[in-house]
Protein backbone atom coordinates (compact mmCIF):
# COMPACT_ATOMS: atom_id res chain seq x y z
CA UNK A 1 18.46 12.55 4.50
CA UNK A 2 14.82 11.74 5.07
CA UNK A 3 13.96 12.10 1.30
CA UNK A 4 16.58 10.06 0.14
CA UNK A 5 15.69 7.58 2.73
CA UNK A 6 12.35 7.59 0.98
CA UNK A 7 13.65 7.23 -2.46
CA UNK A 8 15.18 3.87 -1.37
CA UNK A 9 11.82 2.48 0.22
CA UNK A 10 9.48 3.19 -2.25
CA UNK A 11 11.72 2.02 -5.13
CA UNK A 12 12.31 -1.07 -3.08
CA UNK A 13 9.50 -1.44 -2.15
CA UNK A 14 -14.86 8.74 2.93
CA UNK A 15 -16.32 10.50 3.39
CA UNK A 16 -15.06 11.45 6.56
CA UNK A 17 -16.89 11.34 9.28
CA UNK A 18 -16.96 13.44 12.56
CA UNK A 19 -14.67 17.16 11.77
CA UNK A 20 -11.64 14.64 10.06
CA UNK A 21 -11.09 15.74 6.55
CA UNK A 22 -13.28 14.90 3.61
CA UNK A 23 -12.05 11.98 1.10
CA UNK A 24 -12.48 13.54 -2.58
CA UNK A 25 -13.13 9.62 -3.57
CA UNK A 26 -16.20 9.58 -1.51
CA UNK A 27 -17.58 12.37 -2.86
CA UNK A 28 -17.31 10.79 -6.68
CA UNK A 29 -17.62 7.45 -6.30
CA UNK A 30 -21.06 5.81 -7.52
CA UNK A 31 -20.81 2.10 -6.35
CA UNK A 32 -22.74 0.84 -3.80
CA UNK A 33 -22.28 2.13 -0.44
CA UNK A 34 -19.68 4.57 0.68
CA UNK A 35 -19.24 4.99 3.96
CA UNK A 36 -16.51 5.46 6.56
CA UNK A 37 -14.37 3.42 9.18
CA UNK A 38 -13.79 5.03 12.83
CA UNK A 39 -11.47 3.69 15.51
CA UNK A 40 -10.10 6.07 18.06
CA UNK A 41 -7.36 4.70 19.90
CA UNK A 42 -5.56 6.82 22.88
CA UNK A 43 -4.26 10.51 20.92
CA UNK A 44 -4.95 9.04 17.53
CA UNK A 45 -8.25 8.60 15.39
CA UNK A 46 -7.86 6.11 12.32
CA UNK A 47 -9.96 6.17 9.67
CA UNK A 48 -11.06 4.17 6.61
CA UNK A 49 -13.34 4.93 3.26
CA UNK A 50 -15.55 1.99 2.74
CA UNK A 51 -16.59 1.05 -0.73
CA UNK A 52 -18.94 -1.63 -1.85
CA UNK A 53 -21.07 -4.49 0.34
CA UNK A 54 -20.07 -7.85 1.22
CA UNK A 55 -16.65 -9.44 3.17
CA UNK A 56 -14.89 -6.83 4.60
CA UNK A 57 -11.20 -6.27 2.97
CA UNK A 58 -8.94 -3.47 4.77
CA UNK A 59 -6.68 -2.43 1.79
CA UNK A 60 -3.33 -0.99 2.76
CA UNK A 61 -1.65 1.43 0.72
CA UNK A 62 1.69 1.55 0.30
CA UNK A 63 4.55 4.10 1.68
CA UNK A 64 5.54 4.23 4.27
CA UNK A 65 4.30 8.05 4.80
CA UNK A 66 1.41 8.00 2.21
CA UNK A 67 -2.21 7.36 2.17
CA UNK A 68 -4.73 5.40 0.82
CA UNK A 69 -6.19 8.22 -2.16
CA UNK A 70 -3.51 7.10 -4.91
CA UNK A 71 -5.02 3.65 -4.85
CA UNK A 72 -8.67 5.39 -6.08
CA UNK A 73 -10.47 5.10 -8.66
CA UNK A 74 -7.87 2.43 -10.08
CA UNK A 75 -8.60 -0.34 -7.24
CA UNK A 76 -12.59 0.84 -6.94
CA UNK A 77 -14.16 -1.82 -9.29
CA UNK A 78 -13.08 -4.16 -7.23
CA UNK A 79 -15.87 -2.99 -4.76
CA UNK A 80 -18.26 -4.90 -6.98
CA UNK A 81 -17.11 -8.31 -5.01
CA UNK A 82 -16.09 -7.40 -1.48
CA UNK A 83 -16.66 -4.62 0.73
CA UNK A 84 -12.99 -2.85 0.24
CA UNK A 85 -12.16 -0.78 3.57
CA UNK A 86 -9.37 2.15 2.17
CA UNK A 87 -7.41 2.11 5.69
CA UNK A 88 -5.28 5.53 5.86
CA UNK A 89 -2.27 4.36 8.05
CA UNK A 90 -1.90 6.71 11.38
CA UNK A 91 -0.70 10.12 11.00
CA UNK A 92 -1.65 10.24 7.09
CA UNK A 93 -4.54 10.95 4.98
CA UNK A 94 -7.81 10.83 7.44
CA UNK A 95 -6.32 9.01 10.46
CA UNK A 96 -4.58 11.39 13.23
CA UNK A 97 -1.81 10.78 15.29
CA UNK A 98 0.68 13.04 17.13
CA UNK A 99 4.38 13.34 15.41
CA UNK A 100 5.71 11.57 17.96
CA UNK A 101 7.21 8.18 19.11
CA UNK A 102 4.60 7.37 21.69
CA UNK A 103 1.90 7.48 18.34
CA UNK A 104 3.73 6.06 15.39
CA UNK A 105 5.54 2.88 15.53
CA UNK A 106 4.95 -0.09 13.03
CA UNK A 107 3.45 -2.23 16.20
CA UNK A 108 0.45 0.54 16.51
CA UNK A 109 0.00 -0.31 12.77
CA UNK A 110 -0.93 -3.56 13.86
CA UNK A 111 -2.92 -2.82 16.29
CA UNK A 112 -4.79 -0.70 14.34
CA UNK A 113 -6.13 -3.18 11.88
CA UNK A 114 -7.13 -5.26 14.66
CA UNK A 115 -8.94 -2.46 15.81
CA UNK A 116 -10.88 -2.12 12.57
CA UNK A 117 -11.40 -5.86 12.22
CA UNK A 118 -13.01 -5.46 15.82
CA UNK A 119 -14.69 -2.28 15.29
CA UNK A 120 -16.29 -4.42 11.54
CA UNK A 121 -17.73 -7.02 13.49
CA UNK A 122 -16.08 -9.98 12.02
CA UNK A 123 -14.27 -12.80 12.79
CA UNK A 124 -11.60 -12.45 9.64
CA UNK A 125 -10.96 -9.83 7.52
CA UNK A 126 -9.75 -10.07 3.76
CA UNK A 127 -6.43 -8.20 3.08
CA UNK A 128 -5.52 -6.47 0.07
CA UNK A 129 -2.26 -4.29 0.10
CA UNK A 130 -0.10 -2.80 -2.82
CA UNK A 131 3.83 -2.23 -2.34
CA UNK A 132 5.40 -1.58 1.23
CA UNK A 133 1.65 -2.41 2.23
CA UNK A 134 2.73 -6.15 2.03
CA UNK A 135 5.30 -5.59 4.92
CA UNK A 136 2.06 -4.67 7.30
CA UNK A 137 0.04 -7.02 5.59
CA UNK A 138 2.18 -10.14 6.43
CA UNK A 139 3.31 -9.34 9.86
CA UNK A 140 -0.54 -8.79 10.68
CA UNK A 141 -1.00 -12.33 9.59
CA UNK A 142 1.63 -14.10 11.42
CA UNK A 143 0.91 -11.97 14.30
CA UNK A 144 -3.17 -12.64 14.40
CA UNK A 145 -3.29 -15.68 12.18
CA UNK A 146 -6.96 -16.97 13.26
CA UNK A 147 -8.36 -13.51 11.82
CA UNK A 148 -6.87 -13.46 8.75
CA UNK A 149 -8.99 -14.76 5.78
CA UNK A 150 -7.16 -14.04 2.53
CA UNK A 151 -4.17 -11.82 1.68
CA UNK A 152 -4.01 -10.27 -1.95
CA UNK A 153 -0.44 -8.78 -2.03
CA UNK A 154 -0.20 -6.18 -5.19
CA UNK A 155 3.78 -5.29 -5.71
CA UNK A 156 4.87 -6.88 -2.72
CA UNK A 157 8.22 -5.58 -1.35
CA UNK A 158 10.51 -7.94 -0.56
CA UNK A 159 10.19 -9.81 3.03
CA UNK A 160 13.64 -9.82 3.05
CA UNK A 161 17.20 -8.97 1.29
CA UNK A 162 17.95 -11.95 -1.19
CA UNK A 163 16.97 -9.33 -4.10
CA UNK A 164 17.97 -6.34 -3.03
CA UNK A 165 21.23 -6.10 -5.36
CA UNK A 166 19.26 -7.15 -8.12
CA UNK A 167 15.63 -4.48 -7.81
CA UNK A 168 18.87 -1.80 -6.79
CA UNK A 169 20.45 -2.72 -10.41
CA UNK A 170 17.05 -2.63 -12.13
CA UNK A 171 16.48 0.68 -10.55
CA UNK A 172 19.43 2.74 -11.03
CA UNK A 173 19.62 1.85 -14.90
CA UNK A 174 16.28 3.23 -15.13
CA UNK A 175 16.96 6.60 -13.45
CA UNK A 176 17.71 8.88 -16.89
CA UNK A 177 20.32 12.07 -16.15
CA UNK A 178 17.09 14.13 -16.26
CA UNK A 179 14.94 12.49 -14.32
CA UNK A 180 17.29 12.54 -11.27
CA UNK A 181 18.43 16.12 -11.89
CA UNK A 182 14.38 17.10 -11.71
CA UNK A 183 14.27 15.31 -8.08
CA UNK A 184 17.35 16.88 -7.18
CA UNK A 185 16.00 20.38 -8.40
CA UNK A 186 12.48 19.51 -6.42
CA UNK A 187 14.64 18.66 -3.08
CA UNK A 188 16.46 21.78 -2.90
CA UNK A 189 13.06 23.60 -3.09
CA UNK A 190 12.46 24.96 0.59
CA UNK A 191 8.57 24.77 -0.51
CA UNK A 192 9.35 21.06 -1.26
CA UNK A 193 10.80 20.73 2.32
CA UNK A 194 8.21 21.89 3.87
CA UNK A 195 5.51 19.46 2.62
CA UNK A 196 3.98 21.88 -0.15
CA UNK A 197 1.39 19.52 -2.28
CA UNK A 198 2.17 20.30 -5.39
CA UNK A 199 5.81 19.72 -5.59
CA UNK A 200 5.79 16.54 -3.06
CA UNK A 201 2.88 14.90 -5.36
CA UNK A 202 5.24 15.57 -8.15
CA UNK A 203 8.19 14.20 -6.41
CA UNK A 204 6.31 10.78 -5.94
CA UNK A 205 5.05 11.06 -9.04
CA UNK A 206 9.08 11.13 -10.19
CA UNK A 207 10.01 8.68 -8.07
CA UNK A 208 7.61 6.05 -9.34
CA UNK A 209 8.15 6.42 -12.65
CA UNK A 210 11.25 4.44 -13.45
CA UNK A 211 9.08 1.81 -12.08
CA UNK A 212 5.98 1.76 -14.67
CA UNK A 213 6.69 -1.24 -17.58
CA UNK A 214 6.48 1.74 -20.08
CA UNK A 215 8.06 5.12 -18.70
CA UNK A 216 7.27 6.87 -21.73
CA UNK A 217 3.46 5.92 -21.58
CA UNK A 218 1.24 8.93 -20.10
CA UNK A 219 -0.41 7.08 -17.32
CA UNK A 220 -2.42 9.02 -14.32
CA UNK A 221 -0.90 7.43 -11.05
CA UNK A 222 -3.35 9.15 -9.22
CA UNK A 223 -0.31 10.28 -6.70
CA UNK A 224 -2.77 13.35 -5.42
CA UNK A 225 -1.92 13.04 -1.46
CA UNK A 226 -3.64 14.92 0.95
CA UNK A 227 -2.09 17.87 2.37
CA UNK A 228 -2.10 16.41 6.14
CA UNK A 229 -0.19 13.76 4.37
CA UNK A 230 2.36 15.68 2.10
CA UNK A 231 3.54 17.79 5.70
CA UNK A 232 3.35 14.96 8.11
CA UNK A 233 4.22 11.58 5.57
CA UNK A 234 7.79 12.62 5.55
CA UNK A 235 7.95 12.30 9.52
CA UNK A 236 5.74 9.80 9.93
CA UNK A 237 8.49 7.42 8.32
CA UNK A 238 11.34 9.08 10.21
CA UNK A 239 9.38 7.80 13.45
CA UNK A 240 8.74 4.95 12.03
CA UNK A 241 12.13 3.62 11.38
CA UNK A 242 13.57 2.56 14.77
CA UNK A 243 10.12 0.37 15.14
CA UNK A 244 10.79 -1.56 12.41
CA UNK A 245 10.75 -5.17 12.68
CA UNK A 246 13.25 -7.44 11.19
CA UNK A 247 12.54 -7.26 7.60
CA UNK A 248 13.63 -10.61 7.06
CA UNK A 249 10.78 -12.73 7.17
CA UNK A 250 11.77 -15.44 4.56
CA UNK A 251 11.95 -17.79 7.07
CA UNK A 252 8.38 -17.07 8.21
CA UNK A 253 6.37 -16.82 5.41
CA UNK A 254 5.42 -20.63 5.97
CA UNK A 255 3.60 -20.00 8.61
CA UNK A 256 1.11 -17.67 7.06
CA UNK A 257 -1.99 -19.76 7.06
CA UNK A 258 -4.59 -17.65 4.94
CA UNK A 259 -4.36 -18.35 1.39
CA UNK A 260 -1.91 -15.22 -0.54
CA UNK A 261 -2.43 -14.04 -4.04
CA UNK A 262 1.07 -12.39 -4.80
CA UNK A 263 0.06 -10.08 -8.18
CA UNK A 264 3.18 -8.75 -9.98
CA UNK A 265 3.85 -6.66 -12.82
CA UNK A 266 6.52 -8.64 -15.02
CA UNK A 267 8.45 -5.04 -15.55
CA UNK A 268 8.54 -4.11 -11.37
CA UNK A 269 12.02 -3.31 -9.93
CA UNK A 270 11.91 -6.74 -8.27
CA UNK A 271 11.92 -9.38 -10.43
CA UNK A 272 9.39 -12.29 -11.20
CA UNK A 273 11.93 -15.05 -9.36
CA UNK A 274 11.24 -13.05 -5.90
CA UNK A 275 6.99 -13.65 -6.12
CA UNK A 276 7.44 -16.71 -7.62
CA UNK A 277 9.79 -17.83 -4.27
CA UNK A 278 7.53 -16.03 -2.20
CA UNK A 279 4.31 -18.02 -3.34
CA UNK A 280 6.56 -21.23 -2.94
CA UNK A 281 7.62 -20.55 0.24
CA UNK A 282 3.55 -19.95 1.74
CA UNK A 283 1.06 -22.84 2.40
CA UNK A 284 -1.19 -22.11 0.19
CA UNK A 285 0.38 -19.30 -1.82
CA UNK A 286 -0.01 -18.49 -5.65
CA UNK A 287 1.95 -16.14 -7.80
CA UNK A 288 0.34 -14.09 -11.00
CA UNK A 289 2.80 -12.10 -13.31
CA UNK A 290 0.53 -9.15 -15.30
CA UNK A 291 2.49 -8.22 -18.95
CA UNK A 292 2.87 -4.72 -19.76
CA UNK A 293 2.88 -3.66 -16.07
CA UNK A 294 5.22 -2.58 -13.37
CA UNK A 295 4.81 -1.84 -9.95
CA UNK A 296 1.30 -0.34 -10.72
CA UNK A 297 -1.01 -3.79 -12.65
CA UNK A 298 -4.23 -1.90 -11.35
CA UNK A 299 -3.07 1.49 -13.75
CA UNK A 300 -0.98 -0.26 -15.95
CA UNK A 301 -3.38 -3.31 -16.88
CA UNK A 302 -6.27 -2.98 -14.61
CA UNK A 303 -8.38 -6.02 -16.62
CA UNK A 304 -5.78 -8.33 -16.02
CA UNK A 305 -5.25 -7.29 -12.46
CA UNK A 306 -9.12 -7.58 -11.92
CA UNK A 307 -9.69 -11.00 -13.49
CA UNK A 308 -6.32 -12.10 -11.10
CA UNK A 309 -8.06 -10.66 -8.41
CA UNK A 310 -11.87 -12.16 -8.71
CA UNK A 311 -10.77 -15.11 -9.82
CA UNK A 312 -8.90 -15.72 -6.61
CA UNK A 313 -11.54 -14.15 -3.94
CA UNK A 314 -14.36 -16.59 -6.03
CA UNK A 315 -12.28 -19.73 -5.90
CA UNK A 316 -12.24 -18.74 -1.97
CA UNK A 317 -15.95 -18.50 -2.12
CA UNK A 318 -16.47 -21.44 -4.06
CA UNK A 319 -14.15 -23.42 -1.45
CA UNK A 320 -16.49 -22.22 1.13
């Protein structure tokens, strides 16, 4: 039940410091600075890779259940403009957390990006999330709007259900008779059940690909989870569920005061209409559509994803 639950979400949709676990990224990549991010809060410890100087922007991955490593090298040049904190979400990747409901709920998501705004030093922090990131990412900035500076939404799920039928029917005609009797074959693995690496990276690996503009292409998604988050990402999005808020937030999204870059690959599951609504409906919201991507622009066409990107953080700069 739980990985089928998953299958629906996702479609939809450092070094580290102390004794935590090491982040392979930190050990290969050559910008800048690398360094890490450390909040403890009550049982749980939440960590972030830091890459590159400047404004701080928490990046949240995507999930729920995963962590931030499939998002590196792909979203790493982007360090070359903003300091880019990698937040792993609590009970994932670096950042610890019991399995249980007192220490994962989405409102101790929250909190623990305010923590790490606090724990930066900074007024406002820059936000940069791909897929069911967005969720976090927008709820953060209707719930602490005077610390928000920018939101970059990559993928964006939708805040809502007008396009569910629609991403469902985009979905299901690209699941192929093989590709769904390989997930099928991987779910009745007892290794698979129990969180083995291998088999779970593969699974996500599956999963996403009926979701790339080209299926056939040999793209690296860079789905290589940590083992802390292959046995624990599976319950950490059981215990999330009841905490959920209402994922309707169409009616909200006006008051999101920070300027929102929605960046959306014209062959994603959800169609250009939703982004292009969801722009419409913010302030000060604009909508790019990347060609020849789906619901991963930074593999699929990272220069156009870049130039969408840097153009919008230095026409925020400029404004300043």
């Amino acid at each position: 039940m739980i990985r089928s639950t998953v299958v629906v979400l996702l479609a939809a949709l450092a070094q580290a410091c102390d004794d935590g676990p090491r982040s392979r990224e930190a050990e290969t990549f050559s910008g800048p600075v690398v360094d890490t991010i450390l909040v403890r809060r009550g049982a749980a410890t939440i960590r972030g890779l830091a890459l590159g100087s400047g404004s701080p922007v928490v990046v949240l991955h995507g999930g729920p259940g995963m962590d931030h490593s499939y998002l590196l090298p792909g979203l790493s040049p982007l360090s070359s403009q903003a300091r880019l904190v990698f937040l792993d979400q609590r009970g994932t990747g670096m950042s610890d957390a019991p399995l249980d409901e007192t220490a994962i709920g989405f409102p101790l998501l929250l909190e623990d990006i305010e923590a790490v705004r606090l724990a930066l030093g900074v007024d406002s922090i820059g936000i940069l999330s791909h897929s069911w990131g967005s969720t976090l990412a927008l709820h953060y900035a209707l719930a602490y709007p005077n610390h928000v500076s920018s939101l970059v939404l990559i993928s964006p799920v939708e805040p809502g259900t007008r396009f569910v039928e629609v991403a469902g029917r985009r979905r299901s005609e690209r699941m192929t008779p093989t590709l769904l009797d390989s997930l099928r074959l991987l779910q009745q693995d007892p290794a698979f059940r129990e969180g083995e690496p291998t088999l779970v990276n593969r699974w996500y690996r599956l999963v996403f690909t009926p979701l790339l503009s080209d299926p056939e292409r040999d793209l690296d998604l860079g789905i290589r989870l940590s083992e802390t988050t292959t046995r624990r990402g599976f319950e950490v999005m059981r215990l999330l569920g009841p905490t959920m808020p209402d994922p309707d937030l169409w009616g909200r999204l006006g008051g999101v005061r920070a300027p929102v870059l929605l960046v959306h690959g014209r062959a994603d599951a959800y169609p250009v209409e939703m982004v292009l609504e969801m722009a419409d409906s913010i302030e000060v919201g604009r909508a790019v559509v990347i060609e020849d991507a789906g619901h991963f622009p930074y593999i699929e066409n990272p220069e156009a994803l870049r130039a969408a990107v840097t153009a919008f953080w230095s026409g925020l700069e400029a404004s300043n």
